[in-house]
Protein backbone atom coordinates (compact mmCIF):
# COMPACT_ATOMS: atom_id res chain seq x y z
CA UNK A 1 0.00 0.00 0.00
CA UNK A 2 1.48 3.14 -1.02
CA UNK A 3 0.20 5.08 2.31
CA UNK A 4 2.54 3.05 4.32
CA UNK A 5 -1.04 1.78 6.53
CA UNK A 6 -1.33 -1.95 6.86
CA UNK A 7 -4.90 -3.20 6.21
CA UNK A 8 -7.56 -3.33 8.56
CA UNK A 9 -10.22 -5.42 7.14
CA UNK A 10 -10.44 -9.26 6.89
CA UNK A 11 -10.31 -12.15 9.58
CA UNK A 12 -9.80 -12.67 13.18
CA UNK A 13 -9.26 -16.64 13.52
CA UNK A 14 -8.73 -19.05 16.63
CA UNK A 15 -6.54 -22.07 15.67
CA UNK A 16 -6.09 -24.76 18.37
CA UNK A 17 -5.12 -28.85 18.69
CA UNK A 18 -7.97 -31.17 20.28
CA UNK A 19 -5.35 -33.30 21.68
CA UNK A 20 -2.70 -30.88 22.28
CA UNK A 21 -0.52 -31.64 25.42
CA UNK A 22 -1.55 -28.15 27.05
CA UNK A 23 -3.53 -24.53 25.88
CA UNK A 24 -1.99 -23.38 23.22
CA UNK A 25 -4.68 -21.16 21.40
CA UNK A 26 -3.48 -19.09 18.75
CA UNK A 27 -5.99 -16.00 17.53
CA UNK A 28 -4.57 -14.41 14.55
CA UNK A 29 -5.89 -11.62 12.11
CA UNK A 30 -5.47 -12.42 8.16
CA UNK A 31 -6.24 -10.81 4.70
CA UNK A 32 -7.23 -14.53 3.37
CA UNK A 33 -9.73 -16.10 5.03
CA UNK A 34 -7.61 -18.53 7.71
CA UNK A 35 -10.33 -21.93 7.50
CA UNK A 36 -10.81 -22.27 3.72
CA UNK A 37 -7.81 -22.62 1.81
CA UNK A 38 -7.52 -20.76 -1.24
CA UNK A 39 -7.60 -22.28 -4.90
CA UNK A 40 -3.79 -22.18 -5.97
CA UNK A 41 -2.73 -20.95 -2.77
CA UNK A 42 -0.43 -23.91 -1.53
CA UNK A 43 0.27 -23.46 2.41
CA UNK A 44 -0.65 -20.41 4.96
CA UNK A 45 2.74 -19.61 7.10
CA UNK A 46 0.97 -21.85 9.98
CA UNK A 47 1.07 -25.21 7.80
CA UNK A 48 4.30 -26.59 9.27
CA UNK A 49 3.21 -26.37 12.61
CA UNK A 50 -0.26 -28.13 11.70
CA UNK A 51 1.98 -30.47 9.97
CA UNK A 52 4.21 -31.62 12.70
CA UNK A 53 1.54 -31.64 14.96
CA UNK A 54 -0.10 -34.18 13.11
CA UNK A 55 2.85 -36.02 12.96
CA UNK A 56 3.34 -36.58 16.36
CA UNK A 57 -0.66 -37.41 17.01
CA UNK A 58 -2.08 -34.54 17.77
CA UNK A 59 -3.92 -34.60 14.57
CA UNK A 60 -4.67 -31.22 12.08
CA UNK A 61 -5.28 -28.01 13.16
CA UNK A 62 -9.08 -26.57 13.74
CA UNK A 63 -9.79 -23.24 12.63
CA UNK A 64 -12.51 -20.93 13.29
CA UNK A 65 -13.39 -17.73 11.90
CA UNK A 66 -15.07 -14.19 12.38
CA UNK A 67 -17.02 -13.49 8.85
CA UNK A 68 -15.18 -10.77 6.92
CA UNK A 69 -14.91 -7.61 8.93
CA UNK A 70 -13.94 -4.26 7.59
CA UNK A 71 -11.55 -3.58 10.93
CA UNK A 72 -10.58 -6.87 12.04
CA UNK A 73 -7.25 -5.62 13.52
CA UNK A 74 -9.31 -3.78 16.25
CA UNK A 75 -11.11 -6.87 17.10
CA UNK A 76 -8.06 -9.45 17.35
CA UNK A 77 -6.49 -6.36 19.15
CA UNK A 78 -9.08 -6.19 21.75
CA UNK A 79 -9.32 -10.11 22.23
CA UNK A 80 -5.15 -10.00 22.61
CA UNK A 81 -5.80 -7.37 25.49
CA UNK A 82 -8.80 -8.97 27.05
CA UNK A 83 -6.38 -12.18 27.22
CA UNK A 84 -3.36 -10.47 27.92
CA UNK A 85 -2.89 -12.19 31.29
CA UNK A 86 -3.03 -15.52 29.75
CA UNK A 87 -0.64 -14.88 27.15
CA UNK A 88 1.47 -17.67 26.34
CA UNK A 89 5.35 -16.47 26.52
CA UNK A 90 6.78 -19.67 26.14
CA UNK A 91 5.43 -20.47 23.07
CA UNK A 92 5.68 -18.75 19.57
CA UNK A 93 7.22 -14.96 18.42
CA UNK A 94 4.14 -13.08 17.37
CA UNK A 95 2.58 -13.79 20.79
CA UNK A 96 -0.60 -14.43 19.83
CA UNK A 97 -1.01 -17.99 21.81
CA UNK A 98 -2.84 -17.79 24.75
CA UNK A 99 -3.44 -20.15 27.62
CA UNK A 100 -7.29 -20.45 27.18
CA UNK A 101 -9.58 -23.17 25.70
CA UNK A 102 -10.51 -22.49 22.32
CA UNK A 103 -14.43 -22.31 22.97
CA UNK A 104 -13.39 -19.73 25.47
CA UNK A 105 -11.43 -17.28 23.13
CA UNK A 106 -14.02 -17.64 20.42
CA UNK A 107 -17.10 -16.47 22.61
CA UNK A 108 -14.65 -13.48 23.46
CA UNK A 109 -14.46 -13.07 19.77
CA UNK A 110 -18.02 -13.33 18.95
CA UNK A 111 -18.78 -10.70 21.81
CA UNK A 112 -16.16 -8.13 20.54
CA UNK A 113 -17.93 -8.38 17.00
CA UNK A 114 -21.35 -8.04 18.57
CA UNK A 115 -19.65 -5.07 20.01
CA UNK A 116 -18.28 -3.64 16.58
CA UNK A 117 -21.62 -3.86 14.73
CA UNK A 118 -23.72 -2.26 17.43
């Protein structure tokens, strides 16, 4: 973008392991939409770790989605400070893994895009 701003609309994703070893719930923001890979598109940056997940029984990743919002970044921003305390710091670079079951993070999700559209 040639006014130096990064985008603001798209998706705010969970992705988590069923049989992971211990929390490790990830909520992201991306352009693409993070559940439905795209025709052509080959792997999103988070296919390794899906991948050698798998590998060592864990099985795939699960994914699940906001719909498309036109400021997403707000709402993953909010959910990352509403979870701040559970933060994983151990885990990852981006530090967006946070110590909280999955069905937990996306009704804090779903509440912060009630929020938005209200």
């Amino acid at each position: 973008m040639s006014s130096g701003k990064r985008p603001r609309d798209g998706y705010v994703y969970v992705f988590w392991h069923d049989k992971g070893p211990s929390l490790h719930t990830k909520i992201g923001y991306s352009r693409r939409h993070p559940c439905v890979p795209e025709e052509g598109f080959k792997a999103t940056r988070h296919s390794h770790l899906g991948f050698s997940l798998e590998a060592f029984g864990f099985g795939g990743l699960k994914c699940w989605s906001t719909s498309y919002l036109d400021d997403a970044r707000s709402v993953e921003e909010a959910a990352h400070l509403a979870l701040s305390d559970k933060r994983r710091k151990d885990v990852g670079t981006a530090k967006e893994i946070f110590a909280v079951p999955s069905d937990e993070a996306i009704e804090i999700l779903k509440g912060l895009v009630r929020a938005e559209t209200y």
